[in-house]
Protein backbone atom coordinates (compact mmCIF):
# COMPACT_ATOMS: atom_id res chain seq x y z
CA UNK A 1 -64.32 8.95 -112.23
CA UNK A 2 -64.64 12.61 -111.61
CA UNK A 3 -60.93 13.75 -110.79
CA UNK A 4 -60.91 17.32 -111.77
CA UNK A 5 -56.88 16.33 -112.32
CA UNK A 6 -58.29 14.27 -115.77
CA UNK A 7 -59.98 17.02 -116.84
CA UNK A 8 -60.74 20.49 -115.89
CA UNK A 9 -63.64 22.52 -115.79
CA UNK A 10 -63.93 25.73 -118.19
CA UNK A 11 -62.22 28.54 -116.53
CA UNK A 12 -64.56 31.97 -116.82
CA UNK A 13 -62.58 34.91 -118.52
CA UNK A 14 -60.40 37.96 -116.90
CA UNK A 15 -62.90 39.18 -113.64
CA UNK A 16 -63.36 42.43 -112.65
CA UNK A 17 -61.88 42.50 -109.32
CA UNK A 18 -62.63 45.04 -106.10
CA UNK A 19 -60.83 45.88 -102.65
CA UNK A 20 -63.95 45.44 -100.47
CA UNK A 21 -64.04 45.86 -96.64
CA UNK A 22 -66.98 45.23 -94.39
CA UNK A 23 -68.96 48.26 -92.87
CA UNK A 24 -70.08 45.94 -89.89
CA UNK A 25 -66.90 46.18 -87.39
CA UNK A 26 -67.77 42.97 -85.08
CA UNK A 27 -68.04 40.76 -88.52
CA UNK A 28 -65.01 42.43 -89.62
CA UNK A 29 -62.88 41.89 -86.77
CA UNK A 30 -63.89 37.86 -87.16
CA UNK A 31 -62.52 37.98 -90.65
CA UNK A 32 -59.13 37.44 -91.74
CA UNK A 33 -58.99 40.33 -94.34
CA UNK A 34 -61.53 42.85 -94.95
CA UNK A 35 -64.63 40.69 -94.77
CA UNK A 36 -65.31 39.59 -98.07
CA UNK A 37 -66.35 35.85 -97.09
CA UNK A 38 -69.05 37.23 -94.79
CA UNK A 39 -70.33 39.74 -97.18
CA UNK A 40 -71.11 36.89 -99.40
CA UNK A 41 -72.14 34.50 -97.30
CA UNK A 42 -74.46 36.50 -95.03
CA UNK A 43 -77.21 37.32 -97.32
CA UNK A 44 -77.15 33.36 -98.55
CA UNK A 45 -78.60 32.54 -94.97
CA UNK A 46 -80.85 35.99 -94.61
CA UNK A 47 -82.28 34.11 -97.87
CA UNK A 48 -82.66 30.59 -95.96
CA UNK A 49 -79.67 29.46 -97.87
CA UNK A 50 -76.68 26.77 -96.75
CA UNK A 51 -73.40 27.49 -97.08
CA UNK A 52 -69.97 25.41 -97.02
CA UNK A 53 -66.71 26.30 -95.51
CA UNK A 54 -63.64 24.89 -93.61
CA UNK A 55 -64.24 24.47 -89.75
CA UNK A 56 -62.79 22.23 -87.08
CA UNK A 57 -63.99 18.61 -86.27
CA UNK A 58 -63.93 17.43 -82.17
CA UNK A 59 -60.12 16.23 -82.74
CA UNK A 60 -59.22 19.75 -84.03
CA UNK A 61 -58.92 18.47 -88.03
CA UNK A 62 -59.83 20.70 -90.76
CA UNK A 63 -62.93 19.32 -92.67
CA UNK A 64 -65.83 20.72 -94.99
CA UNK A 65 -69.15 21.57 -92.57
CA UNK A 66 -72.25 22.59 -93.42
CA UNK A 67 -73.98 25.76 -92.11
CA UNK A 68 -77.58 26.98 -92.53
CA UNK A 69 -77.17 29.73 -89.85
CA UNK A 70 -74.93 32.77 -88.50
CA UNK A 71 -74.19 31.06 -85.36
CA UNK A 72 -72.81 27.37 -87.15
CA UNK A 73 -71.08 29.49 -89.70
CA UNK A 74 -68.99 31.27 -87.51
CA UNK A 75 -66.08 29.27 -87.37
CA UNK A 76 -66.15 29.67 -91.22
CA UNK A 77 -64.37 33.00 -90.76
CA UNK A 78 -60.57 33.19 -90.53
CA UNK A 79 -57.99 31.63 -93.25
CA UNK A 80 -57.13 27.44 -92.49
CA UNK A 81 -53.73 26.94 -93.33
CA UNK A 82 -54.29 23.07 -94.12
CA UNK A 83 -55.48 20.87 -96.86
CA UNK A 84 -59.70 20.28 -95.59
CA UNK A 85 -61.03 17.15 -95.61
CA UNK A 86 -63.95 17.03 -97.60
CA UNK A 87 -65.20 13.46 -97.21
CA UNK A 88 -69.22 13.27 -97.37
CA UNK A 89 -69.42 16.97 -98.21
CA UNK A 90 -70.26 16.64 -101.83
CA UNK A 91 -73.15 14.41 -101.79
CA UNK A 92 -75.19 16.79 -98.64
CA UNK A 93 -74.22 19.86 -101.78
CA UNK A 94 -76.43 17.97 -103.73
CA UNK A 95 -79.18 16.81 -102.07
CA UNK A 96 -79.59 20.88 -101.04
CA UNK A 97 -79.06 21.79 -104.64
CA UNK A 98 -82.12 19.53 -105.71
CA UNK A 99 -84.01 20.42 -103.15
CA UNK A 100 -84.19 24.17 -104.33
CA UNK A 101 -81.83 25.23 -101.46
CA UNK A 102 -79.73 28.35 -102.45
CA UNK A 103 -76.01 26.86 -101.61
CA UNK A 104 -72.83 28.82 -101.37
CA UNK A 105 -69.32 26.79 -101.16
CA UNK A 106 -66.32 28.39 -100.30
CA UNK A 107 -62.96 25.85 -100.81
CA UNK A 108 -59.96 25.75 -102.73
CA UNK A 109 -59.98 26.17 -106.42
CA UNK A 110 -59.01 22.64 -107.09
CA UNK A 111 -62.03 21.60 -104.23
CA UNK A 112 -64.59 23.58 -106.56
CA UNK A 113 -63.16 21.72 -109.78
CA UNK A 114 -64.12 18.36 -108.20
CA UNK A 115 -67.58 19.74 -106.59
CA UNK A 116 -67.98 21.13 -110.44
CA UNK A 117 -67.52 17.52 -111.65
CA UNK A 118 -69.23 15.65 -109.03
CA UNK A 119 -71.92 17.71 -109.45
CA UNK A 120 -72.01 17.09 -113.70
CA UNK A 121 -74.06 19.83 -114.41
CA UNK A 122 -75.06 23.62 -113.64
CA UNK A 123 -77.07 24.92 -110.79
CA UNK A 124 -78.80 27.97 -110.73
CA UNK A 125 -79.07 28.05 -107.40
CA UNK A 126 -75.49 27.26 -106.62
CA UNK A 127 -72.75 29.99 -106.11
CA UNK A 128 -69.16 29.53 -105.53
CA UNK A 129 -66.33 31.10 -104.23
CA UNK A 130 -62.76 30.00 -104.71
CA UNK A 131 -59.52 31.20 -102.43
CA UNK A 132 -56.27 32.73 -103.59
CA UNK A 133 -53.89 29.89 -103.06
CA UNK A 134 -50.07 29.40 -101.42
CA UNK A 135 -50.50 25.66 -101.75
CA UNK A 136 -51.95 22.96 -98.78
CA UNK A 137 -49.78 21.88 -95.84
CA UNK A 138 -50.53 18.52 -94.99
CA UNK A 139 -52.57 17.34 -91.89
CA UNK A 140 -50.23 15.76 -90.35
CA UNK A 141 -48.50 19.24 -89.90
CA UNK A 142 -51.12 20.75 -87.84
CA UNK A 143 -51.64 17.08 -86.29
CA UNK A 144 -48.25 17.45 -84.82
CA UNK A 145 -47.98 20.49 -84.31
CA UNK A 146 -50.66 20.48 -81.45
CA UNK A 147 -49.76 17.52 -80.01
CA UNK A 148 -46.26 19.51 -79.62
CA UNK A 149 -48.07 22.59 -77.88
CA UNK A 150 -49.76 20.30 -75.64
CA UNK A 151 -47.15 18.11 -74.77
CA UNK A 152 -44.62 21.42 -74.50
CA UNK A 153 -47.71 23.54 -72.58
CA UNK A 154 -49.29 20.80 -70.28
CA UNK A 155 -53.04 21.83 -71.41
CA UNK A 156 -55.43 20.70 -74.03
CA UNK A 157 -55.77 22.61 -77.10
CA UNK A 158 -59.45 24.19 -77.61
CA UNK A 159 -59.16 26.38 -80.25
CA UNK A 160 -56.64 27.24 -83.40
CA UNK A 161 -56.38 30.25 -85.05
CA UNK A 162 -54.22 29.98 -88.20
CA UNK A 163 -53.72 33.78 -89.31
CA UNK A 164 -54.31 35.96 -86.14
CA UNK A 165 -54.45 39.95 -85.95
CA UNK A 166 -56.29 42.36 -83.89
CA UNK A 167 -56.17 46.24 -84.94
CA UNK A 168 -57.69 46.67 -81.45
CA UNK A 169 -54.98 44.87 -79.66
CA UNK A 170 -52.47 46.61 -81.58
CA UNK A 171 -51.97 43.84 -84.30
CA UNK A 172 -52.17 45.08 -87.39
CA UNK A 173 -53.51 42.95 -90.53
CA UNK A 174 -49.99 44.67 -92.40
CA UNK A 175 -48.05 43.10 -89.76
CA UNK A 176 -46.52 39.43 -89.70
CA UNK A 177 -49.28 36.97 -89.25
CA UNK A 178 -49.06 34.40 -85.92
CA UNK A 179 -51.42 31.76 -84.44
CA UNK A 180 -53.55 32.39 -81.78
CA UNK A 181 -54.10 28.59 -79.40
CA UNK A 182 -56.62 29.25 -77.13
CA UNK A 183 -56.42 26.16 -74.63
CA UNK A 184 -58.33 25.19 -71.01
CA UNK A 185 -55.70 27.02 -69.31
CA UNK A 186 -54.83 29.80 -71.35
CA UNK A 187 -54.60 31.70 -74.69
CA UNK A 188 -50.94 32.24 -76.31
CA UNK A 189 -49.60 33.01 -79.43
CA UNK A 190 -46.94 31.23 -81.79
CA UNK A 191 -45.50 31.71 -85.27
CA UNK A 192 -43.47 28.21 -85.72
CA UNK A 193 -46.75 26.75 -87.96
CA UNK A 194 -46.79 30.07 -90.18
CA UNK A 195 -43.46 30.12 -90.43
CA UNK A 196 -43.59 26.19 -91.58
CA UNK A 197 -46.58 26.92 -93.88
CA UNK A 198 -44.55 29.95 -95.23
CA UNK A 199 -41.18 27.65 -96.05
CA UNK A 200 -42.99 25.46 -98.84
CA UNK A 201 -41.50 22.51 -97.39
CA UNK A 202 -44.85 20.78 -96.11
CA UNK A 203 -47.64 21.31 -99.07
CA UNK A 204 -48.76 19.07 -101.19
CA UNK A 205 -46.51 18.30 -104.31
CA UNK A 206 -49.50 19.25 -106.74
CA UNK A 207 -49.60 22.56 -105.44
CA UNK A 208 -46.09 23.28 -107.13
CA UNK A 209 -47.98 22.73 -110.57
CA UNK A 210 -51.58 24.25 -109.33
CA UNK A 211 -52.96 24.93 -112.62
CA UNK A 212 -55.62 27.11 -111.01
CA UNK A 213 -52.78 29.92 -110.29
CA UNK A 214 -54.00 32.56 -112.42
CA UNK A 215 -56.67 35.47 -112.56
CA UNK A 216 -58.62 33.23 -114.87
CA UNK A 217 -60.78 31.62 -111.90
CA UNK A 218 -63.56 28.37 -112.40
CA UNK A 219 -65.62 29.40 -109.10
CA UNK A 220 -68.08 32.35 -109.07
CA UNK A 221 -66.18 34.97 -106.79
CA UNK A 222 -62.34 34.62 -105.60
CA UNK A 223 -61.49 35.59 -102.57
CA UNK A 224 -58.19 36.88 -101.40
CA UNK A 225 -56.09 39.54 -99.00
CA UNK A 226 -55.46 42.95 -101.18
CA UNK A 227 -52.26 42.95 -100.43
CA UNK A 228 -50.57 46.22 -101.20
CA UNK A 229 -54.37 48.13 -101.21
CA UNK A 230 -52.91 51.13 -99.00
CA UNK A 231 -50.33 51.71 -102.29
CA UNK A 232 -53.34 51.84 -104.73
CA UNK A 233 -56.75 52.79 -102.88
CA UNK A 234 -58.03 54.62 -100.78
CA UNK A 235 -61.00 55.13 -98.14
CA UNK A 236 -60.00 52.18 -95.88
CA UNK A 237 -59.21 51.26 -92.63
CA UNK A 238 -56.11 49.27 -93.31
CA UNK A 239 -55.08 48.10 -90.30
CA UNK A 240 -58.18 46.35 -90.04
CA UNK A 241 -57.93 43.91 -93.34
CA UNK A 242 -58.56 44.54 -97.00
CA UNK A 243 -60.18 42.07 -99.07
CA UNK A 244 -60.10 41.58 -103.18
CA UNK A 245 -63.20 40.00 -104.62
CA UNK A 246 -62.56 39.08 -108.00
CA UNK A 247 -66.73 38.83 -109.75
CA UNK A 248 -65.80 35.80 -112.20
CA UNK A 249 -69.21 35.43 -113.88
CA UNK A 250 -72.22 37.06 -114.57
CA UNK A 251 -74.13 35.11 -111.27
CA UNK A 252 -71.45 36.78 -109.46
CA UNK A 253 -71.69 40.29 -110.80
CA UNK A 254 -75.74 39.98 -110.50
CA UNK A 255 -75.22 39.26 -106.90
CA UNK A 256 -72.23 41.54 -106.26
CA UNK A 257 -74.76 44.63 -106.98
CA UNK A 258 -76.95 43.11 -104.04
CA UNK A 259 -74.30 43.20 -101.36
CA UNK A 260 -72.67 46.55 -102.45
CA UNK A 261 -74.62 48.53 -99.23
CA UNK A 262 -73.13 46.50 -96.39
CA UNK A 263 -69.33 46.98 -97.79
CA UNK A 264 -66.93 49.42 -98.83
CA UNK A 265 -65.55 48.90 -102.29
CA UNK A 266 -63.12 50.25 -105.21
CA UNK A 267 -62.59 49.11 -108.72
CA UNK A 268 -59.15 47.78 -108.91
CA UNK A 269 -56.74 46.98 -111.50
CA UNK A 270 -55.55 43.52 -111.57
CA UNK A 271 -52.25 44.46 -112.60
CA UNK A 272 -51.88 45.82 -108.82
CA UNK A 273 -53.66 42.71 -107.46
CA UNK A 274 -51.05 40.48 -109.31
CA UNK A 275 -47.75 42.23 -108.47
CA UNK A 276 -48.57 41.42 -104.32
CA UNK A 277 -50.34 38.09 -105.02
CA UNK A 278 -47.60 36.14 -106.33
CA UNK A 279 -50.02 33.29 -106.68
CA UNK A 280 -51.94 34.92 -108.98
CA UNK A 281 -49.20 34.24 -111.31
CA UNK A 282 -47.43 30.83 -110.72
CA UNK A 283 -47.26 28.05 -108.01
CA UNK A 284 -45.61 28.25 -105.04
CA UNK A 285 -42.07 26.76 -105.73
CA UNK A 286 -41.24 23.66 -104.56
CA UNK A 287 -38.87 23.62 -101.06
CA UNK A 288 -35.62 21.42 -102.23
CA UNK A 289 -34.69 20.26 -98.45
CA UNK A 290 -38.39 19.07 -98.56
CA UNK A 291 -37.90 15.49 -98.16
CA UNK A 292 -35.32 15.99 -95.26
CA UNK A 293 -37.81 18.08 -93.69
CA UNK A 294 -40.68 15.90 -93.70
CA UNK A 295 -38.98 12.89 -93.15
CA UNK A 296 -38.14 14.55 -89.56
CA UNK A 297 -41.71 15.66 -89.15
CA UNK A 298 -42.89 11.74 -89.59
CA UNK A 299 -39.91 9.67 -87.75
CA UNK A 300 -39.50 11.87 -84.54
CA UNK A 301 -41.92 15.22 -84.00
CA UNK A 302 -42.80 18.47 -84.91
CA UNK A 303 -39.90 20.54 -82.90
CA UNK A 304 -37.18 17.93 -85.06
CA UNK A 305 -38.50 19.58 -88.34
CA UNK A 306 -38.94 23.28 -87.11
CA UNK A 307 -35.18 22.67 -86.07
CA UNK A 308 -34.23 21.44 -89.47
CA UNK A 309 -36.30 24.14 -91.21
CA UNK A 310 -35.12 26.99 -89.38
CA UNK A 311 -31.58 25.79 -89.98
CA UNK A 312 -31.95 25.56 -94.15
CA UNK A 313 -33.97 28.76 -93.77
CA UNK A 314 -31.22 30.68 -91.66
CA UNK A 315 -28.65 29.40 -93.83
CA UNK A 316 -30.20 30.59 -97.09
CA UNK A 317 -30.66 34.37 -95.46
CA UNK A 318 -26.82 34.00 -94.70
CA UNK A 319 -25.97 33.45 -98.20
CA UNK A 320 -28.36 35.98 -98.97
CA UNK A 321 -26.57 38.81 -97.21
CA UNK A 322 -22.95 37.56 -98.55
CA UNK A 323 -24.08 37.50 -101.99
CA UNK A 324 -25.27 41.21 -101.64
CA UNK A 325 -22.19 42.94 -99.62
């Protein structure tokens, strides 16, 4: 009754948009750009607040949770590379909004449309934050793709890291992202899942025609990686993550001025925000071998449609190279 797909929310104006990084190194090194999530979110639970983000379940899926402090929001930090599950989510939002509870939700921009119109009307004491978007891989992805490490590994899966880097470890947020598994035996890292996620091949067909890729956002703040920020600020630590904050409303630019002391921030031009964040501009276009692909992921197993990936993928970056000599 409420599909956002019917009809869409309003969509606030241009934003003014900032690189931001995090002062406080331990929250920063959690993140998975310069700590713009926890800059938000922090001072929501100082406040008594609740917020919303995407954690794990017990069988390592990626669902909306529920966090009223530090500790339970932790797992909140970091990118997730998958669509969330957000059954049950939208009915605890409300019954926190009407009990005076200050709420913060962090989700995808099409997620916020249908909290938006679940919801039916506005909140004062509701803020939201939406993500820039490639698109959503589906579950069954990450499903299998675990079940391959384990099988492959011998060990049980713990922990998943979608996006890992570690200036201290020599892993630079510049450099190409990898997962970090972190099993009962031992902790490893991969790039086969980024590598799928980065292909197009396994999200969802509506993200091809994601309506909410623009700088015109419908959440409060938008949250992305400032991509390109060493090229057009200055006064960071780069290898550590930068994060744009686009301030969508006038809640968010209230609230912005409240946070300003724990962070680092510049005044950017979107222009330079848009040429890095493709996303920002259109969809993510739609992978043609996408039906061989995922036919292999569901018939046999995750390795069969790496294989066939890899081999499209390898093919296209020989054409590539004979096209340009």
């Amino acid at each position: 009754k409420v599909c956002p797909a019917i009809e869409q929310p309003e969509f606030n104006g241009e934003p003014t948009m900032y690189a931001l990084q995090l002062k406080d190194t331990d929250a920063l090194n959690r993140s998975q750009s310069g700590g713009g999530y926890w800059a938000i979110a922090k001072p929501v639970l100082d406040d008594g607040g609740v917020i919303y983000g995407a954690g794990f379940d017990e069988n390592l899926r990626v669902v909306y949770k529920r966090a009223d402090t530090p500790e339970k929001a932790q797992e909140f930090h970091g990118s997730k590379y998958v669509q969330a599950d957000a059954t049950g989510i939208l009915s605890q939002v409300k019954e926190d909004l009407k009990s005076g509870k200050k709420v913060l939700f962090t989700g995808t921009a099409c997620h916020i449309s249908g909290l938006y119109k679940y919801l039916g009307k506005e909140y004062e004491n509701l803020l939201t934050c939406d993500l820039i978007c490639h698109g959503v891989p589906t579950p069954m992805l990450l499903q299998k793709y675990i079940e391959y490490i384990e099988k492959r590994e011998n060990l049980e899966v713990k922990k998943f890291y979608f996006g890992y880097y570690n200036a201290d470890e020599g892993y630079s947020w510049n450099d190409p992202r990898r997962e970090m598994i972190v099993s009962d035996k031992k902790s490893f890292q991969e790039k086969k899942y980024i590598s799928m996620f980065a292909s197009n091949w396994c999200l969802r067909p509506f993200c091809h025609t994601c309506p909410y890729t623009k700088t015109e956002r419908i959440a409060d703040f938008t949250l992305g990686d400032c991509w390109g920020a060493e090229t057009f600020t200055k006064g960071f630590d780069y290898n550590r993550g930068v994060s744009v904050v686009f301030l969508n409303s006038e809640k968010a630019k209230s609230y912005f001025e409240k946070i300003k002391e724990a962070v680092i921030s510049e005044q950017v031009d979107g222009e330079n925000v848009k040429k890095y964040q493709h996303n920002l501009r259109l969809p993510s276009s739609p992978n043609k071998r996408r039906n061989k692909i995922i036919n292999a992921l569901i018939e046999k197993d995750f390795i069969s449609a790496y294989k066939t990936d890899r081999f499209y993928y390898n093919l296209y970056c020989l054409k590539q190279k004979v096209l340009k000599r």
